[in-house]
Protein backbone atom coordinates (compact mmCIF):
# COMPACT_ATOMS: atom_id res chain seq x y z
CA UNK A 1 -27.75 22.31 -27.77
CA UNK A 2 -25.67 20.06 -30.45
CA UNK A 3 -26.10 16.28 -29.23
CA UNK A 4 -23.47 14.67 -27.05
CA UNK A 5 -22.25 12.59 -30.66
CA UNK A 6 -21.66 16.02 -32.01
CA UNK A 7 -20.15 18.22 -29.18
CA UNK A 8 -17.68 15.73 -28.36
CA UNK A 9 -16.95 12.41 -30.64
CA UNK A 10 -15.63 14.45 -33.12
CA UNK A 11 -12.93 15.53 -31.30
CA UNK A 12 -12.50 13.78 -28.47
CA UNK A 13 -12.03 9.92 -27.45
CA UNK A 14 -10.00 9.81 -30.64
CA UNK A 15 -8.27 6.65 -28.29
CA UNK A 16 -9.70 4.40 -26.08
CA UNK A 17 -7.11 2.17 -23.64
CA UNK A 18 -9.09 -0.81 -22.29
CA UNK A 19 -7.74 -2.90 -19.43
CA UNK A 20 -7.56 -7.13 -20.13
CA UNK A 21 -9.63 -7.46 -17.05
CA UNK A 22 -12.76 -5.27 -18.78
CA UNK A 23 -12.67 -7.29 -22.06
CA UNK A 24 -15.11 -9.90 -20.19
CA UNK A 25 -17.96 -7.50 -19.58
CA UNK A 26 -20.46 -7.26 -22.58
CA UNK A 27 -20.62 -2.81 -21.54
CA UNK A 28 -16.78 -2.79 -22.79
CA UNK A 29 -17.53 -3.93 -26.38
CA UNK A 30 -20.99 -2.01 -26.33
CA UNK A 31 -19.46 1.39 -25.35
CA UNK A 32 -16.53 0.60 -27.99
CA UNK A 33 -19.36 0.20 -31.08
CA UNK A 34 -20.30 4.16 -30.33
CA UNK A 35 -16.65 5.17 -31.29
CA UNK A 36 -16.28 3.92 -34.53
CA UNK A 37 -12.49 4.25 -36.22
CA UNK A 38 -11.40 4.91 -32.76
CA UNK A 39 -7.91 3.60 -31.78
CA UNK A 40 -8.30 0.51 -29.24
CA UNK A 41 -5.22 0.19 -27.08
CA UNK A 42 -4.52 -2.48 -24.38
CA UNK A 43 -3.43 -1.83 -21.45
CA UNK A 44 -2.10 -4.04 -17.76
CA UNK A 45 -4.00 -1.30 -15.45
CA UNK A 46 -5.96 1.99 -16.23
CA UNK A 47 -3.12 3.73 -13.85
CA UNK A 48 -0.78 3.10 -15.78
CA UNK A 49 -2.35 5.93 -18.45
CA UNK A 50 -3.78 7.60 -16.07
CA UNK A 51 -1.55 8.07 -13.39
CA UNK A 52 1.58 8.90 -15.05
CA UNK A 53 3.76 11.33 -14.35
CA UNK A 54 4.16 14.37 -16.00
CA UNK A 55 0.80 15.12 -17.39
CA UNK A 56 -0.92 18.14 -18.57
CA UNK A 57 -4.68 18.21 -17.29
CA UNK A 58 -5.61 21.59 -19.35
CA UNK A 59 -3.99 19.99 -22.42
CA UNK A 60 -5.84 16.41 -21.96
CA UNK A 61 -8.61 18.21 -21.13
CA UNK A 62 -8.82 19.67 -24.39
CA UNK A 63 -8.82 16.39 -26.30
CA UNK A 64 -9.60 13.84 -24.13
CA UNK A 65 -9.23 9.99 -24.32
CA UNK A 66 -10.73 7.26 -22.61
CA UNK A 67 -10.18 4.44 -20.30
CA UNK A 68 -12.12 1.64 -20.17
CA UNK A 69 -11.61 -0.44 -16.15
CA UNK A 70 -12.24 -2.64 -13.80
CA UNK A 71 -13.10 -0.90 -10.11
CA UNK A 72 -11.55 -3.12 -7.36
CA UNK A 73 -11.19 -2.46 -4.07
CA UNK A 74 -13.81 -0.40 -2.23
CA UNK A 75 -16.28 0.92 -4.26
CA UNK A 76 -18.44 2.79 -2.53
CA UNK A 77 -17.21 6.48 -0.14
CA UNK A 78 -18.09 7.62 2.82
CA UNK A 79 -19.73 11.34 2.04
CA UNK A 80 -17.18 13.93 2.05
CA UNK A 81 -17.64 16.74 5.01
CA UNK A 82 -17.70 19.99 2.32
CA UNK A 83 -20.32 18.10 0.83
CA UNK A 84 -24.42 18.22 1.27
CA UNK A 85 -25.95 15.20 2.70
CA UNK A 86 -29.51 16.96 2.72
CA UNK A 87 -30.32 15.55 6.33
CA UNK A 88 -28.85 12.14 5.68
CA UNK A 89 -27.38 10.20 8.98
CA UNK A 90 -26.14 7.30 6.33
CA UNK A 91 -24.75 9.17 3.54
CA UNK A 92 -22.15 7.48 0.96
CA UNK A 93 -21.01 8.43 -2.89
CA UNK A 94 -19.78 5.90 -5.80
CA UNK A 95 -17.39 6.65 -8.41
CA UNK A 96 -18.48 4.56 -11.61
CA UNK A 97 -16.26 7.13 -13.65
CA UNK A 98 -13.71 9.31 -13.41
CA UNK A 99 -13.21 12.81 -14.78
CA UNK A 100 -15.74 14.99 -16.83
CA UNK A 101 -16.41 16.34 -20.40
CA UNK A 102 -17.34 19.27 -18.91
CA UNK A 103 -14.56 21.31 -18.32
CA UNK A 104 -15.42 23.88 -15.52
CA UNK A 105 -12.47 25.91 -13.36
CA UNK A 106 -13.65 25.43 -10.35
CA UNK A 107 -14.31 21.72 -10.14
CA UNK A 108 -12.50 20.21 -7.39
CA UNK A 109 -11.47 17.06 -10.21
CA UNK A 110 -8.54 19.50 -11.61
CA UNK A 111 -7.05 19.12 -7.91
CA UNK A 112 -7.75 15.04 -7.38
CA UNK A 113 -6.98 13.71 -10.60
CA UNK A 114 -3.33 13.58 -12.35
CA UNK A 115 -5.16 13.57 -15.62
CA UNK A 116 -7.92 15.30 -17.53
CA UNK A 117 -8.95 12.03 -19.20
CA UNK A 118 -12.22 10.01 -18.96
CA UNK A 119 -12.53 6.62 -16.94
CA UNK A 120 -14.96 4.48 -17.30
CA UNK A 121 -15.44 1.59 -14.89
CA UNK A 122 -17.12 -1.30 -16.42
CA UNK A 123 -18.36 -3.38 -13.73
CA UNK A 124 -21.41 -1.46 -12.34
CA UNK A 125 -23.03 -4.53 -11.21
CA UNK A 126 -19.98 -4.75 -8.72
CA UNK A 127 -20.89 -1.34 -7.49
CA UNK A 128 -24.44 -2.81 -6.94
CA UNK A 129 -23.60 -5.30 -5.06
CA UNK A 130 -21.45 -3.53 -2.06
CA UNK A 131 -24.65 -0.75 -2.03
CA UNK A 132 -26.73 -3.97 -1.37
CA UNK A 133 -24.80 -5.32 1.26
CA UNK A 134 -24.91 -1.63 2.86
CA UNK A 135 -28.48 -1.58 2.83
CA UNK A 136 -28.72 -4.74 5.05
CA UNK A 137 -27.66 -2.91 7.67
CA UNK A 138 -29.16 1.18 7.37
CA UNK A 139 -30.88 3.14 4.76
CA UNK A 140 -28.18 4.47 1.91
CA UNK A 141 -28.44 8.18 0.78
CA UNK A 142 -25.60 7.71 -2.35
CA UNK A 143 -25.00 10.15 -4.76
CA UNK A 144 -23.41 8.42 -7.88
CA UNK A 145 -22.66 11.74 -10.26
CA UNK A 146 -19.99 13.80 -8.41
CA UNK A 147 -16.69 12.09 -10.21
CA UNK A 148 -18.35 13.27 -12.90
CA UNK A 149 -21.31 14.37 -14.90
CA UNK A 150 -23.41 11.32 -15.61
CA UNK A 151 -26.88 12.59 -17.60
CA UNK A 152 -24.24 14.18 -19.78
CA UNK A 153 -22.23 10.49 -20.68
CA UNK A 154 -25.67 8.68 -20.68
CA UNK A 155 -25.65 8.31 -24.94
CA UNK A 156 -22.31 6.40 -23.93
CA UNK A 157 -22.75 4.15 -20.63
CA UNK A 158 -26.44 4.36 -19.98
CA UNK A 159 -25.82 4.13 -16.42
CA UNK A 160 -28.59 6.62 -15.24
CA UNK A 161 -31.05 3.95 -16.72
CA UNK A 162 -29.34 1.31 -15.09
CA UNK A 163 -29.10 4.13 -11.36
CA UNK A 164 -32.84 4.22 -11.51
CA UNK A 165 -33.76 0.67 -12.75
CA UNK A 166 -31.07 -0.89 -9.29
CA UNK A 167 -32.90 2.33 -7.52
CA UNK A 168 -36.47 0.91 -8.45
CA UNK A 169 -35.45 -2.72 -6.46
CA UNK A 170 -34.21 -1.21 -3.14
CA UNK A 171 -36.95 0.33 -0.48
CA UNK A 172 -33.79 2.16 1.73
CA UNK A 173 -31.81 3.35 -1.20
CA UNK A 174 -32.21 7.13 -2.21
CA UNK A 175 -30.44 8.28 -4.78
CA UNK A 176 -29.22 11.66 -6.16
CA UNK A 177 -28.10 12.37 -9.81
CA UNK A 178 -26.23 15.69 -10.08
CA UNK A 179 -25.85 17.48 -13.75
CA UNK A 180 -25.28 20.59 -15.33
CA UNK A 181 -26.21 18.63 -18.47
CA UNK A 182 -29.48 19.62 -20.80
CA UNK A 183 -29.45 16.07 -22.06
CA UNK A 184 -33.23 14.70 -21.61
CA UNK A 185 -32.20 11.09 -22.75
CA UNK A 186 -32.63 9.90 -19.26
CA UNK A 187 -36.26 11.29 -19.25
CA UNK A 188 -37.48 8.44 -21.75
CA UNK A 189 -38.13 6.72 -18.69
CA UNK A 190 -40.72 6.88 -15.63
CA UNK A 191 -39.85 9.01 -12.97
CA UNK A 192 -38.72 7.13 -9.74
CA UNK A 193 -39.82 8.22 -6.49
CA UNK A 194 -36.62 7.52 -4.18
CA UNK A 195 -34.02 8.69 -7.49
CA UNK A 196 -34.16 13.03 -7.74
CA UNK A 197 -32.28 14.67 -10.22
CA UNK A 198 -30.01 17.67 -8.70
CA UNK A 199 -29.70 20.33 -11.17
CA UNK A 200 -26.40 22.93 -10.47
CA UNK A 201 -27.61 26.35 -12.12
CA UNK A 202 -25.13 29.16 -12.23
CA UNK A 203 -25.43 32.68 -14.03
CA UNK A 204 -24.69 32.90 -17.62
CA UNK A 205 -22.16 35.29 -16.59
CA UNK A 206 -20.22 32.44 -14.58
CA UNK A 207 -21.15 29.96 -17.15
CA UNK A 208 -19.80 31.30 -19.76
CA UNK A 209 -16.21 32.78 -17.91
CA UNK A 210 -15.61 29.13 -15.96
CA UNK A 211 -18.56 26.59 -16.63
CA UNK A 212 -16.46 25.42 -20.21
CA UNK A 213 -18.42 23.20 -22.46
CA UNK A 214 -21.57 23.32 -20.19
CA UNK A 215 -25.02 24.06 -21.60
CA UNK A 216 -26.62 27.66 -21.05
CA UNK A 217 -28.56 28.65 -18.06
CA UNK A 218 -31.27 28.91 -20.12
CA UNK A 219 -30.85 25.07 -21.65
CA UNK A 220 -30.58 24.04 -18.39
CA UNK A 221 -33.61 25.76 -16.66
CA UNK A 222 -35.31 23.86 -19.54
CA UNK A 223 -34.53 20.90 -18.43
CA UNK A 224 -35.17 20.96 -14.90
CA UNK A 225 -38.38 22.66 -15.73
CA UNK A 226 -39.46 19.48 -18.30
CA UNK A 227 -38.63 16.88 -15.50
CA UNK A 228 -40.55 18.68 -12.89
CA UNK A 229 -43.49 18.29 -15.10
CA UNK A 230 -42.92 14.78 -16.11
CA UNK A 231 -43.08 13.86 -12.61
CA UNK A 232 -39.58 13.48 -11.59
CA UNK A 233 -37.77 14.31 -8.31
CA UNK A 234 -35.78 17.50 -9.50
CA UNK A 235 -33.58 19.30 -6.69
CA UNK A 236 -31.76 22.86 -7.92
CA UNK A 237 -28.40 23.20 -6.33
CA UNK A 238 -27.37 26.90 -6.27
CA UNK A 239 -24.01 25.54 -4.70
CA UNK A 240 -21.13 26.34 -5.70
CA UNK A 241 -22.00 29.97 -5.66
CA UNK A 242 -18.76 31.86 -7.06
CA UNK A 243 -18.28 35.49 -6.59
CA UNK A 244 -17.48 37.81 -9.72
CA UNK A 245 -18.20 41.45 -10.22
CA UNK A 246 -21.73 42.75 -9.69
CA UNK A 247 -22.59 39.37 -8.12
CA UNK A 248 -25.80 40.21 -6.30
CA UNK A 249 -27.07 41.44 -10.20
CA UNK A 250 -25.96 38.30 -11.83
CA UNK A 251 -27.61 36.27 -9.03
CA UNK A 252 -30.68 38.32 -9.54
CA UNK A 253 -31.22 37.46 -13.29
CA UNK A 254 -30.84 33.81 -12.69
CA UNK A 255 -33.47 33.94 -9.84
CA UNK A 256 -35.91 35.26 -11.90
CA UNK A 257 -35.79 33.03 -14.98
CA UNK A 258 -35.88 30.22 -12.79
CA UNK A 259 -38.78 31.84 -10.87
CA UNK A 260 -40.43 32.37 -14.29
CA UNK A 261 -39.83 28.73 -15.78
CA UNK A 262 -39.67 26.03 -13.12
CA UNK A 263 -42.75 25.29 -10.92
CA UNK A 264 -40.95 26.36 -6.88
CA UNK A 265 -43.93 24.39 -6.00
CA UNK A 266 -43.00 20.89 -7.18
CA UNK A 267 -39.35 21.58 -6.27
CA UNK A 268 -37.89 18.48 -3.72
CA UNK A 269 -35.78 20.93 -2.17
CA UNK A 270 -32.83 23.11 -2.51
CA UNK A 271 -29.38 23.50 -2.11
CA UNK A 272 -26.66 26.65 -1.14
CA UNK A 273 -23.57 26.90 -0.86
CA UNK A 274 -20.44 29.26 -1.62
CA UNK A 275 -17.35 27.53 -3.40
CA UNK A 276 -15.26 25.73 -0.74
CA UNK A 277 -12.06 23.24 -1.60
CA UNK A 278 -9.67 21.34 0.27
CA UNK A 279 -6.50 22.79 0.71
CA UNK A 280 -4.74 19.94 -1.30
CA UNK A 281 -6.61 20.19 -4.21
CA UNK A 282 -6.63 23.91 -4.47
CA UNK A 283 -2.39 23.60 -4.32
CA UNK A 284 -2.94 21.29 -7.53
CA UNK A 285 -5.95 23.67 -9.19
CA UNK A 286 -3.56 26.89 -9.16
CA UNK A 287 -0.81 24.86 -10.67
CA UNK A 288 -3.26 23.73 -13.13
CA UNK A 289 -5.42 26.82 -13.59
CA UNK A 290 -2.72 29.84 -13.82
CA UNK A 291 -5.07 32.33 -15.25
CA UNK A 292 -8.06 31.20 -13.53
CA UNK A 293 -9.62 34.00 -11.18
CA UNK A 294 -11.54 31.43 -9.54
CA UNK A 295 -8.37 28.82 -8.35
CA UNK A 296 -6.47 32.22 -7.81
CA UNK A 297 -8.72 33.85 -5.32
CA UNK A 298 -7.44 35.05 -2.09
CA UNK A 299 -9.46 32.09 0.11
CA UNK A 300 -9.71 31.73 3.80
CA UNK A 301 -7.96 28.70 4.99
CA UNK A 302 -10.45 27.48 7.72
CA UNK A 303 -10.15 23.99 9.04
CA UNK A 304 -8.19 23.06 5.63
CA UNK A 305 -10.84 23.85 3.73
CA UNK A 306 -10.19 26.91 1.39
CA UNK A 307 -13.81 29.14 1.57
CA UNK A 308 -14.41 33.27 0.69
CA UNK A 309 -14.03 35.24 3.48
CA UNK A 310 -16.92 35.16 6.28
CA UNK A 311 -18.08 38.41 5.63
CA UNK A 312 -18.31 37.47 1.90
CA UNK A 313 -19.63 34.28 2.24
CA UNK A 314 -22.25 34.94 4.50
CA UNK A 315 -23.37 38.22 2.42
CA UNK A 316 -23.74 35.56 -0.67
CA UNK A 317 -25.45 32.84 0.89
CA UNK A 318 -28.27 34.97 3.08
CA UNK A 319 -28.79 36.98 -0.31
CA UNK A 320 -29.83 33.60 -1.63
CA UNK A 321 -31.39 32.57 1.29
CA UNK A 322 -33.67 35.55 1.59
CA UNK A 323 -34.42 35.38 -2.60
CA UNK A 324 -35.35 31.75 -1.89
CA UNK A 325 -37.93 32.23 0.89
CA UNK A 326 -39.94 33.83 -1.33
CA UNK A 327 -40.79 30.79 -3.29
CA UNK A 328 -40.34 27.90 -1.14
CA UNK A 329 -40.19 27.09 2.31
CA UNK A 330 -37.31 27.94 4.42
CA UNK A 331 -37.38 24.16 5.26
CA UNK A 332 -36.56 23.44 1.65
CA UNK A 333 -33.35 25.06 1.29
CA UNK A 334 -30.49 23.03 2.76
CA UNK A 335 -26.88 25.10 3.15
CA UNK A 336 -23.40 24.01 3.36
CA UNK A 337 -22.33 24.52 7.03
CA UNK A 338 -19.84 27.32 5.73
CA UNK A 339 -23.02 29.88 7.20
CA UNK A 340 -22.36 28.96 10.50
CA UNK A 341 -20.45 30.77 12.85
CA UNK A 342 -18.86 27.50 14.01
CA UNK A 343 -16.35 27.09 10.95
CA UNK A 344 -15.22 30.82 11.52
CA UNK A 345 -13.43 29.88 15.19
């Protein structure tokens, strides 16, 4: 895989806007030295690019620019219900970016965001702080890479080093770092007990006809298979699964390289789940996505979430299930509630 500098500098990030307010943190001007001959443009607010009307996200998605803010407000979510909490009463999610360089069909971003263009908030400490004041009152489960895709920024903002060094400080804080990245940057450092890295693996098949930009299967087995020998807490997240033509074979293949290359054994846990969206970002995905067979699919609305049919879903997720079990304890594999009969009422 071509380094982060040479997938994307090149021909991205060709202009960076950078609010007044994030001139006084020392990250702004540090993340600004990595894009030489990059235009610099000041702006009032980073919504004032961002959320303007009229935008193409395929197009911006293509070339993408960057924002460079201040995070105000609140800064730390509440765990959305279509989302995993892996057993976690207290579980919460922080946005320290915006948007992805990845540039997969599926992702539920294309239906949030006006824009297809990068944010990046400045003031992590901030973030740091309101997790602090959270812990004083209950452990904090917070997963800080679903806005976006973190190990694959971290040549730019370095904020899984600075993740796992805050993570290091706090005895209630666990932390999860999600990726479909096969950068190993983040791996220069020691493994942290209560920090596991959650690894989304697909089949080449679906990799390669929605996961844009991503690294292979293979590149990414790699990875995950490295940081479970280095001693770090590596979770493999089989969620979304998306449903294409001969499925159950393309399924198959992926089991069994990552049977072949990743110790099940040293495996936290597990995670499954079917593709499931909101109703109101699926409305903006179609718009977005025309030709996509994935935002075009003939979903169940159920509860306003958009899911595959029960009959389908269930057939996917058991298949996995049952594959699973054969490696790892059932007690390891954590679904998405969609297997339930209680979201089929």
């Amino acid at each position: 895989m071509k380094s982060l500098k040479e997938d994307y500098y090149s021909r991205s990030f060709s202009h960076i806007y950078v609010e007044k307010a994030a001139w006084r943190y020392l990250r702004t001007q540090k993340i600004l030295d990595k894009f030489q001959g990059a235009k610099i443009i000041e702006i009032n607010h980073y919504k004032d690019i961002f959320c303007r009307r009229g935008q193409s996200y395929a197009l911006q998605h293509q070339t993408q620019n960057l924002l460079l803010a201040v995070k105000q407000g609140n800064l730390i979510y509440k765990g959305a219900p279509v989302c995993q909490n892996f057993g976690n009463r207290h579980f919460y999610y922080a946005s320290c970016m915006m948007n992805c360089i990845y540039d997969c069909e599926y992702c539920y971003l294309k239906g949030m965001y006006p824009s297809g263009n990068i944010v990046i908030f400045v003031n992590l400490e901030d973030i740091f702080f309101e997790t602090e004041n959270l812990l004083k009152n209950h452990p904090v489960y917070l997963c800080v890479s679903y806005d976006t895709d973190l190990p694959a920024m971290e040549e730019v903002t370095g904020y899984v080093e600075a993740w796992t060094q805050f993570a290091k400080r706090q005895e209630n804080l666990n932390l999860e770092i999600r990726t479909k990245s096969a950068n190993k940057i983040w791996m220069k450092q020691n493994p942290v007990s209560q920090v596991i890295y959650a690894f989304t693996l697909s089949p080449e098949a679906i990799i390669r006809s929605c996961e844009h930009n991503t690294p292979s299967l293979k590149q990414r087995i790699g990875c995950a298979a490295e940081a479970v020998l280095r001693g770090f807490s590596v979770r493999l997240c089989f969620d979304p699964m998306v449903y294409c033509t001969d499925w159950e074979k393309h399924y198959e293949a992926m089991l069994e390289s990552v049977f072949s290359e990743i110790d099940m054994d040293k495996i936290s846990d597990v995670s499954v789940g079917v593709f499931r969206i909101s109703q109101d970002y699926l409305k903006r995905m179609k718009k977005n996505e025309p030709y996509s067979a994935v935002a075009q699919f003939p979903y169940q609305n159920i509860g306003g979430v958009y899911q595959y049919p029960r009959e389908l879903a269930e057939r996917m997720e058991r298949f996995m299930s049952d594959r699973l079990q054969e490696k790892i304890p059932e007690e390891k594999i954590f679904f998405w509630k969609s297997i339930s009969e209680e979201n089929y009422v």
